[in-house]
PDB file of N, CA and C in Angstrom:
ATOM      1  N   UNK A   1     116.522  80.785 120.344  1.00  0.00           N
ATOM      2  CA  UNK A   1     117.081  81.795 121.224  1.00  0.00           C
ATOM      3  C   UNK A   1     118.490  82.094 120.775  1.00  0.00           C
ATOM      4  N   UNK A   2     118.578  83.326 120.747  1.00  0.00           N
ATOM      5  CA  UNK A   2     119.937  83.612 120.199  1.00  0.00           C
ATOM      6  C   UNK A   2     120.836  84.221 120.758  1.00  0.00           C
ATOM      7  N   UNK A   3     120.460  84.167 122.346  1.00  0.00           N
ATOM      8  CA  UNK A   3     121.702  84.881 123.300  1.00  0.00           C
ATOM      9  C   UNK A   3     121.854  86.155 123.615  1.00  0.00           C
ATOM     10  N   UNK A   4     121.490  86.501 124.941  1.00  0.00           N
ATOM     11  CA  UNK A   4     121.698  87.899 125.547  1.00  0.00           C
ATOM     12  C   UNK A   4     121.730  88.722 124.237  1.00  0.00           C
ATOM     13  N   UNK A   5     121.025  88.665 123.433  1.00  0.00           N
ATOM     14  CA  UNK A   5     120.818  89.999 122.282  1.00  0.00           C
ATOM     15  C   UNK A   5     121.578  90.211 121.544  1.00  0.00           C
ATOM     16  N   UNK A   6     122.844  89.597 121.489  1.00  0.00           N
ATOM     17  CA  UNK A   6     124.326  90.200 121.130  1.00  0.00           C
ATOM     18  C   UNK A   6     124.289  89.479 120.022  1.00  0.00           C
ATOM     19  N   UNK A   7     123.550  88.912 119.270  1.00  0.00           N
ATOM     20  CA  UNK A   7     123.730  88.077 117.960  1.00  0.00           C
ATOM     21  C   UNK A   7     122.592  88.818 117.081  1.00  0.00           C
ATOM     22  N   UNK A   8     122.709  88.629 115.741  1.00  0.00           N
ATOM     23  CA  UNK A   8     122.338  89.276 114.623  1.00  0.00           C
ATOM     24  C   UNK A   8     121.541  87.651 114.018  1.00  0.00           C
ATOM     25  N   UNK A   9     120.724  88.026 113.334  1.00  0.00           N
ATOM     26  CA  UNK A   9     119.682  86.913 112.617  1.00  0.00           C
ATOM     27  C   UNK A   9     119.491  87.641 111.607  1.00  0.00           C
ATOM     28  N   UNK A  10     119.061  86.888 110.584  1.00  0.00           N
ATOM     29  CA  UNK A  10     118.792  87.280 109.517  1.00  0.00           C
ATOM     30  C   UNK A  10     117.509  86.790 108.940  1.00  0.00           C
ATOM     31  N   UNK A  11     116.085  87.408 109.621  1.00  0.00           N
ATOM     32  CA  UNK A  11     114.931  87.011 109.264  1.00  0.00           C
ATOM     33  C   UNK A  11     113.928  87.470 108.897  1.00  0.00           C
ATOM     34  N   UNK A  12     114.412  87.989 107.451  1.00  0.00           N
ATOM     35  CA  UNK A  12     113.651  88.193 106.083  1.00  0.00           C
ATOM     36  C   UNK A  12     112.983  87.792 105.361  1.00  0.00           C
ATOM     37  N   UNK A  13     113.432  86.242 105.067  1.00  0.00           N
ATOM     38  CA  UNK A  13     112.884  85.687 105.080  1.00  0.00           C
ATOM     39  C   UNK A  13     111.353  85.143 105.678  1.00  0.00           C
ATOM     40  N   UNK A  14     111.466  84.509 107.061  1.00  0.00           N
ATOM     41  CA  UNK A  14     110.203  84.298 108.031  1.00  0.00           C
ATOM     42  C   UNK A  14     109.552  85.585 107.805  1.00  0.00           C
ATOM     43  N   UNK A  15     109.734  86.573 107.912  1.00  0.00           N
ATOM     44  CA  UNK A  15     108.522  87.942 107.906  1.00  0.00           C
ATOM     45  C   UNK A  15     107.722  87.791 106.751  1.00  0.00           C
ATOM     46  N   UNK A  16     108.959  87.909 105.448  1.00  0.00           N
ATOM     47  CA  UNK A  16     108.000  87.769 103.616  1.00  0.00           C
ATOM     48  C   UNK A  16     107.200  86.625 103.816  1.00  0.00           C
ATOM     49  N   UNK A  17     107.701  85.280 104.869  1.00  0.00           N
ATOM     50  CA  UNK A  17     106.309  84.399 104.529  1.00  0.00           C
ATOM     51  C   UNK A  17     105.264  85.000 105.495  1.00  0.00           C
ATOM     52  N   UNK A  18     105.327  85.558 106.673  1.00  0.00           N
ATOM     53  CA  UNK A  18     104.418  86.032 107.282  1.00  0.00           C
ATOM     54  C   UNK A  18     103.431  86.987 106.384  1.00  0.00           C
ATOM     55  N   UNK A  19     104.197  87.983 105.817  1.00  0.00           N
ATOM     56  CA  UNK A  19     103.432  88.779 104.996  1.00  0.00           C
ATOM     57  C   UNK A  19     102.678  88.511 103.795  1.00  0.00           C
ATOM     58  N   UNK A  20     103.138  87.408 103.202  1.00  0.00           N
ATOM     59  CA  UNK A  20     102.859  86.795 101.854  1.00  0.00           C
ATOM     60  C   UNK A  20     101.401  85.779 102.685  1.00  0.00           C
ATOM     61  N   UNK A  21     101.236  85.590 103.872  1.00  0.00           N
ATOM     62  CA  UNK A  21     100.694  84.902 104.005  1.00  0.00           C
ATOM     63  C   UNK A  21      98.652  85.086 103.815  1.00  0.00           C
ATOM     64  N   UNK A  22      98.382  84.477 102.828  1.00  0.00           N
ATOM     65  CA  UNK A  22      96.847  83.946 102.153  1.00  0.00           C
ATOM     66  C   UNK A  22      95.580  84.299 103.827  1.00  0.00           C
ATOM     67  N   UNK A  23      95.401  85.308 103.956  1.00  0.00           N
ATOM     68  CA  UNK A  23      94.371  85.617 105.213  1.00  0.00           C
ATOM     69  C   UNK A  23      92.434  84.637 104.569  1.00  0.00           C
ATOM     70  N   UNK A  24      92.400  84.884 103.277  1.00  0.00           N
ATOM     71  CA  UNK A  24      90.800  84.655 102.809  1.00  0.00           C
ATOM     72  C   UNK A  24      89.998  85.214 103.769  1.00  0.00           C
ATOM     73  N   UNK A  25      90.255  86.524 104.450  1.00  0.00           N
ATOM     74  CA  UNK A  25      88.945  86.973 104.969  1.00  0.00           C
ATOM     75  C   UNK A  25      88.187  88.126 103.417  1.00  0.00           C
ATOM     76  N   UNK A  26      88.148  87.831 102.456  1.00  0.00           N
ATOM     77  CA  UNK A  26      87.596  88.592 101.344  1.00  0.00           C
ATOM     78  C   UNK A  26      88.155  87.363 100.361  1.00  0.00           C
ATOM     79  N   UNK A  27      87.097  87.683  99.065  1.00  0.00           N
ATOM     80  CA  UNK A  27      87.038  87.058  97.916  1.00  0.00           C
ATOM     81  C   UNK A  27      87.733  86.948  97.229  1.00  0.00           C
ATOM     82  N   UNK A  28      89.011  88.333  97.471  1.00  0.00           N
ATOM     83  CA  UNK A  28      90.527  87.979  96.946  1.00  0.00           C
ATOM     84  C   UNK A  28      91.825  87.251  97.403  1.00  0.00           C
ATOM     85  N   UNK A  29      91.709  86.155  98.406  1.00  0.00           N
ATOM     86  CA  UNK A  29      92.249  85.928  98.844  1.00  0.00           C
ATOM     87  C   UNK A  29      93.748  86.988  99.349  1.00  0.00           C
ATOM     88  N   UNK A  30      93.174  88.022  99.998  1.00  0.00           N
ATOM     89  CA  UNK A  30      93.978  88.845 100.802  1.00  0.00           C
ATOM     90  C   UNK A  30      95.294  88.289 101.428  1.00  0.00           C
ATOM     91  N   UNK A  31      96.347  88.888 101.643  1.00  0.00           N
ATOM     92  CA  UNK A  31      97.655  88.512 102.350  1.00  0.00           C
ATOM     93  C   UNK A  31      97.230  90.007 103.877  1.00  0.00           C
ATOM     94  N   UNK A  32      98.563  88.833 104.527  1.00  0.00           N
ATOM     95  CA  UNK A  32      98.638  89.803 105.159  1.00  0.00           C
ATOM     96  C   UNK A  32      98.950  90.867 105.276  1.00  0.00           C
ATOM     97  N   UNK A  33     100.156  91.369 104.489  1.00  0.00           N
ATOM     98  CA  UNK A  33     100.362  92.281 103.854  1.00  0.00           C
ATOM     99  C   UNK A  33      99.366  93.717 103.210  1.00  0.00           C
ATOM    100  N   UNK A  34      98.554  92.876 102.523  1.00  0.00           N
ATOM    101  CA  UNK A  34      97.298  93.961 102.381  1.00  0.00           C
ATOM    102  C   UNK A  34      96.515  94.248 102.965  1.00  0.00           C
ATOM    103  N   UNK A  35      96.275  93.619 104.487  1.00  0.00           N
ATOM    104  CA  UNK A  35      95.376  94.020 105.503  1.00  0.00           C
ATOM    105  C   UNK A  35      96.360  95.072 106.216  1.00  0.00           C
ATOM    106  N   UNK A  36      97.626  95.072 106.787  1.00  0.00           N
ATOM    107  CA  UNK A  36      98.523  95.727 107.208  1.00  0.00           C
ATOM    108  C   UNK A  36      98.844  97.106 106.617  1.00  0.00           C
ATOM    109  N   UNK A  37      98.823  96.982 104.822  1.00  0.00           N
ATOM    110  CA  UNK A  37      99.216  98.102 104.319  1.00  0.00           C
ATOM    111  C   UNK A  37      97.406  98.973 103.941  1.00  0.00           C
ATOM    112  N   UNK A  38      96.477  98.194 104.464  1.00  0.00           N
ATOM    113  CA  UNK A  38      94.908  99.269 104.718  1.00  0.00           C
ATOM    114  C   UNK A  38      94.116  99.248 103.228  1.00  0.00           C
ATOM    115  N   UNK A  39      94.774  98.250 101.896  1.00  0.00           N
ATOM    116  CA  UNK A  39      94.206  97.711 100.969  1.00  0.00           C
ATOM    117  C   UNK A  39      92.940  96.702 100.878  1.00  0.00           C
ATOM    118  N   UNK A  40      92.611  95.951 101.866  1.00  0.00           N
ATOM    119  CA  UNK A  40      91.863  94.847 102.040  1.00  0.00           C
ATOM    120  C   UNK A  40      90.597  95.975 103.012  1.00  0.00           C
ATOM    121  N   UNK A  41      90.480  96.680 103.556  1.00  0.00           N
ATOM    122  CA  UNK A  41      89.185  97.216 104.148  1.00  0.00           C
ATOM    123  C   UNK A  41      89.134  98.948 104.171  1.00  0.00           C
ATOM    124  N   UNK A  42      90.178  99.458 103.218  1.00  0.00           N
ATOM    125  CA  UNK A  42      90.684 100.652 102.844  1.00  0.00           C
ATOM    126  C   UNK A  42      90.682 101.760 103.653  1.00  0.00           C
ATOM    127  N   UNK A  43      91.425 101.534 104.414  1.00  0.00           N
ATOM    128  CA  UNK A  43      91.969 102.017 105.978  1.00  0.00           C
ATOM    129  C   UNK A  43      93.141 102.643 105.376  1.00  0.00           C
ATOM    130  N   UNK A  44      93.195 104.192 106.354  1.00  0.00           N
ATOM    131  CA  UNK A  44      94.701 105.082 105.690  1.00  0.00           C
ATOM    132  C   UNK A  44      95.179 105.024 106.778  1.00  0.00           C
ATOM    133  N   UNK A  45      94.877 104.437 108.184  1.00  0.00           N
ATOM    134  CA  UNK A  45      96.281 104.406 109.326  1.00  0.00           C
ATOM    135  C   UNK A  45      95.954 103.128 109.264  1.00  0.00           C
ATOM    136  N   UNK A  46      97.227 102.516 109.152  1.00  0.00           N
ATOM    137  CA  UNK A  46      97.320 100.901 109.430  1.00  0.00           C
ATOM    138  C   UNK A  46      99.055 100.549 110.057  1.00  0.00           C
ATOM    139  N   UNK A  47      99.112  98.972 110.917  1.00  0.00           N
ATOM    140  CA  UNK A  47     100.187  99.010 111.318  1.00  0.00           C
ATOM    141  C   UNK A  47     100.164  97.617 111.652  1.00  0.00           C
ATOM    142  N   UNK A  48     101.723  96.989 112.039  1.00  0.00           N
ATOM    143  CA  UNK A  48     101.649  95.889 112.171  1.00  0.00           C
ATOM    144  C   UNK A  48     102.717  95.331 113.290  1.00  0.00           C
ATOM    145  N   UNK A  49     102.813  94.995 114.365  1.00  0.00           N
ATOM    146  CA  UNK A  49     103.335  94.945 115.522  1.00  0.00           C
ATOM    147  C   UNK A  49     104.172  93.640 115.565  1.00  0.00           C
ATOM    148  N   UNK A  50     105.566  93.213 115.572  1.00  0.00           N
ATOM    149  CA  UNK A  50     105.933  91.621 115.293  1.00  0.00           C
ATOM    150  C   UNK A  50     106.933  91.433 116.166  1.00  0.00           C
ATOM    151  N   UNK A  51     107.309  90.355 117.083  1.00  0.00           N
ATOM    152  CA  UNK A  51     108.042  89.877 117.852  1.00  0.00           C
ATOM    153  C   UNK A  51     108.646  88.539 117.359  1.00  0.00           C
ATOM    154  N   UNK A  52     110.179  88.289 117.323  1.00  0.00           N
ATOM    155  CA  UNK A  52     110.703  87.164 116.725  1.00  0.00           C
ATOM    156  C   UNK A  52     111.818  87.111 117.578  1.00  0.00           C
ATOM    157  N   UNK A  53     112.521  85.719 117.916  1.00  0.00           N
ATOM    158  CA  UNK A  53     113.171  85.387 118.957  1.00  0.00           C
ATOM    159  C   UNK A  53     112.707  85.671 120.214  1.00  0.00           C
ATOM    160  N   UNK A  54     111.957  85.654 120.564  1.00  0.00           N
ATOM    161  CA  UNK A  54     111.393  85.328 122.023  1.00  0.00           C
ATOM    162  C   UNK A  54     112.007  84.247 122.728  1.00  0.00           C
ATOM    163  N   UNK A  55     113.279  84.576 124.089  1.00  0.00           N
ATOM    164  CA  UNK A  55     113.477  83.259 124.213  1.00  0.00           C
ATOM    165  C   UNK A  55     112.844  82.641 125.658  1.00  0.00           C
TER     166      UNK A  55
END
């Protein structure tokens, strides 16, 4: 928790591993990333919804 909102984080990190992260729902071991960007089931609207610091 990082306080009534008024503080800045820097988490670029945590997301690239979120995104980088190995799904294996297909034979290419898919990321999340490529399900999100509509590569993994070749979808042209795709999107990805993320909440961080929840306190």
């Amino acid at each position: 928790y990082t306080g009534q909102q008024r503080h800045v984080c820097y988490l670029i990190p945590m997301w690239e591993e979120v995104l980088r992260f190995k799904t294996y729902c297909s034979e290419k071991k898919d990321t999340v990333a490529d399900i999100v960007s509509g590569r993994t089931f070749r979808q042209a609207n795709c999107g990805m919804a993320g909440v961080a610091n929840v306190g």
